[in-house]
N, C-alpha and C. Protein backbone atom coordinates (compact mmCIF):
# COMPACT_ATOMS: atom_id res chain seq x y z
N UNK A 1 0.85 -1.17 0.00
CA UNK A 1 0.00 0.00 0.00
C UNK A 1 0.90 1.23 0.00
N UNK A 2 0.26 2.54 -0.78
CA UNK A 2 1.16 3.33 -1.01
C UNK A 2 0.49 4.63 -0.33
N UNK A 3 0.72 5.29 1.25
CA UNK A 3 0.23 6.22 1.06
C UNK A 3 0.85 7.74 0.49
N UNK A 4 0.02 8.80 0.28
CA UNK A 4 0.41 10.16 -0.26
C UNK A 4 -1.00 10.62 -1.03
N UNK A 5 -0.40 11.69 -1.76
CA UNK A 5 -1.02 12.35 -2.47
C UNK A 5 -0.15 12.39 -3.84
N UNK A 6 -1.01 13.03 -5.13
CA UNK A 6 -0.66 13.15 -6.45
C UNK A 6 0.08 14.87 -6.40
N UNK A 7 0.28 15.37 -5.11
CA UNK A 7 0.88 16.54 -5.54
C UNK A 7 2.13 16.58 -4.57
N UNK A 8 2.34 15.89 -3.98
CA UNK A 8 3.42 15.83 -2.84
C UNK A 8 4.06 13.97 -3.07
N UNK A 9 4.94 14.06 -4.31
CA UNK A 9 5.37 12.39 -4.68
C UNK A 9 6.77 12.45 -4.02
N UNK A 10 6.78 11.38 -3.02
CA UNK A 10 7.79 10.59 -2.44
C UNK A 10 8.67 10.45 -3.30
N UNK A 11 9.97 10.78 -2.90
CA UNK A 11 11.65 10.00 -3.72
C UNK A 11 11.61 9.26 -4.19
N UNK A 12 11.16 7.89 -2.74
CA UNK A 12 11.30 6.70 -2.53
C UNK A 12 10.55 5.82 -3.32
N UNK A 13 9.25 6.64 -4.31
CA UNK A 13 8.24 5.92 -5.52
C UNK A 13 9.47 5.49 -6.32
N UNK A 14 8.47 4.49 -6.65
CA UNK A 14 9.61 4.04 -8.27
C UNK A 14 9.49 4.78 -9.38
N UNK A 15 11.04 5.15 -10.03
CA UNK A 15 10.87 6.18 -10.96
C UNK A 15 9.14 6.13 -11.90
N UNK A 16 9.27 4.87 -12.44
CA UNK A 16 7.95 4.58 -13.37
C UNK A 16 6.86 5.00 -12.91
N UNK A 17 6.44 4.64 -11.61
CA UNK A 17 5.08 5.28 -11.07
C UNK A 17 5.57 6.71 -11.18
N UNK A 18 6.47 7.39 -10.65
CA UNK A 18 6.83 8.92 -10.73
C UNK A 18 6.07 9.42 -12.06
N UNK A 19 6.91 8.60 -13.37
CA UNK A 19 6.75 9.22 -14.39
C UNK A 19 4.82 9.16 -15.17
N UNK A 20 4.52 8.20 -14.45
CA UNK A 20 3.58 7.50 -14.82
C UNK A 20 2.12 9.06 -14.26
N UNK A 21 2.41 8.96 -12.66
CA UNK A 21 1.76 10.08 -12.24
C UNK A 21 1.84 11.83 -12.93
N UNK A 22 2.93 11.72 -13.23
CA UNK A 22 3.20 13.11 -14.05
C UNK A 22 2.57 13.41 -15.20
N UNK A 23 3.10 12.83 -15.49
CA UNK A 23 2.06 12.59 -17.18
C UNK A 23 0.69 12.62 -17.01
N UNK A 24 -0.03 11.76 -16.07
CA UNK A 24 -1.77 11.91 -15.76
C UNK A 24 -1.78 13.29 -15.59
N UNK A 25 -0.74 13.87 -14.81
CA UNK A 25 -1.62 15.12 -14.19
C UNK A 25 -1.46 16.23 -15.00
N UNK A 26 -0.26 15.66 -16.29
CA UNK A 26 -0.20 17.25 -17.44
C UNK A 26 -1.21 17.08 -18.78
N UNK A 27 -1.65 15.69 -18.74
CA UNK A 27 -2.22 14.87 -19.77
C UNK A 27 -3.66 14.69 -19.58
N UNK A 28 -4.30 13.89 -18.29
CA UNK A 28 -5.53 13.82 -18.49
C UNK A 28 -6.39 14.52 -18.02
N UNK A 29 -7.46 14.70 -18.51
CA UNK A 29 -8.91 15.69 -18.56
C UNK A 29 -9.88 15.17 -18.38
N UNK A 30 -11.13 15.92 -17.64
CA UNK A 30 -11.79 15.08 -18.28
C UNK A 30 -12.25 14.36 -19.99
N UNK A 31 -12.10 15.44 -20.56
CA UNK A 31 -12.17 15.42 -22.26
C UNK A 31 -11.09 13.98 -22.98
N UNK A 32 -10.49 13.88 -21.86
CA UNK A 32 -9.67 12.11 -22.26
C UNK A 32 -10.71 11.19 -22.41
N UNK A 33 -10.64 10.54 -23.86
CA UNK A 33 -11.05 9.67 -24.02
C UNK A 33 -11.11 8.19 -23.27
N UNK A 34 -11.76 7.40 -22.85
CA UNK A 34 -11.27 6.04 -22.16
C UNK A 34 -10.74 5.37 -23.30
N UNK A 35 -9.87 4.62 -22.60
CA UNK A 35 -9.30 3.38 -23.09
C UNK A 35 -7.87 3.16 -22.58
N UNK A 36 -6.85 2.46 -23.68
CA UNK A 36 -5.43 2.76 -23.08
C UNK A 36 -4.52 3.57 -23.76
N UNK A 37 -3.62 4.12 -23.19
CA UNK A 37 -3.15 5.66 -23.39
C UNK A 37 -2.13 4.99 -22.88
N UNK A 38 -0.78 5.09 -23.98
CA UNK A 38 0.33 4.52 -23.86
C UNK A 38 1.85 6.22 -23.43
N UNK A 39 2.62 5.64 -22.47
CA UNK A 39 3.54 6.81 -22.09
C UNK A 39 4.45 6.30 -23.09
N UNK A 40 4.82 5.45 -22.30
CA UNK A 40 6.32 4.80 -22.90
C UNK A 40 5.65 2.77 -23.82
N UNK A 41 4.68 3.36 -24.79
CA UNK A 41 4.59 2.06 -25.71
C UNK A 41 4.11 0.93 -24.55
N UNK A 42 4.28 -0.22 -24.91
CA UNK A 42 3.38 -1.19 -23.84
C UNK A 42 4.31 -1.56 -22.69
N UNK A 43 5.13 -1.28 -22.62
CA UNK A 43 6.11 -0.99 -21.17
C UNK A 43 5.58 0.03 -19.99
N UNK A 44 5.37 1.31 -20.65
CA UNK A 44 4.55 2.01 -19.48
C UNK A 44 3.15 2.54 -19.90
N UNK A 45 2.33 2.12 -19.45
CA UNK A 45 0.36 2.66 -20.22
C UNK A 45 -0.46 2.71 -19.15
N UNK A 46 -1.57 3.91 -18.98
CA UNK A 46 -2.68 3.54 -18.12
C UNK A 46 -3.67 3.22 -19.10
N UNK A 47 -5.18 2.98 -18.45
CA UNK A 47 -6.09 2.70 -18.81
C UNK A 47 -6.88 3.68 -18.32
């Protein structure tokens, strides 16, 4: 279990979640379409 918040990210996260959270928060909208939304190709993607 990971606690925090999306505006105050821990060191100690793993870079990937780091990068992973960043991107949501410069990237998604509501106006984002669903589905999967690739960062880094099928290595790093949310849904």
């Amino acid at each position: 279990m990971i606690i925090g918040n999306i505006h105050n990210l821990q060191p100690w996260l793993p870079q990937e979640l780091r990068l992973a959270i960043e991107h949501i928060k410069a990237h998604v909208t509501a106006e984002t379409p669903k589905g999967k939304h690739d960062i880094e190709g099928n290595r790093l993607f949310y849904r």
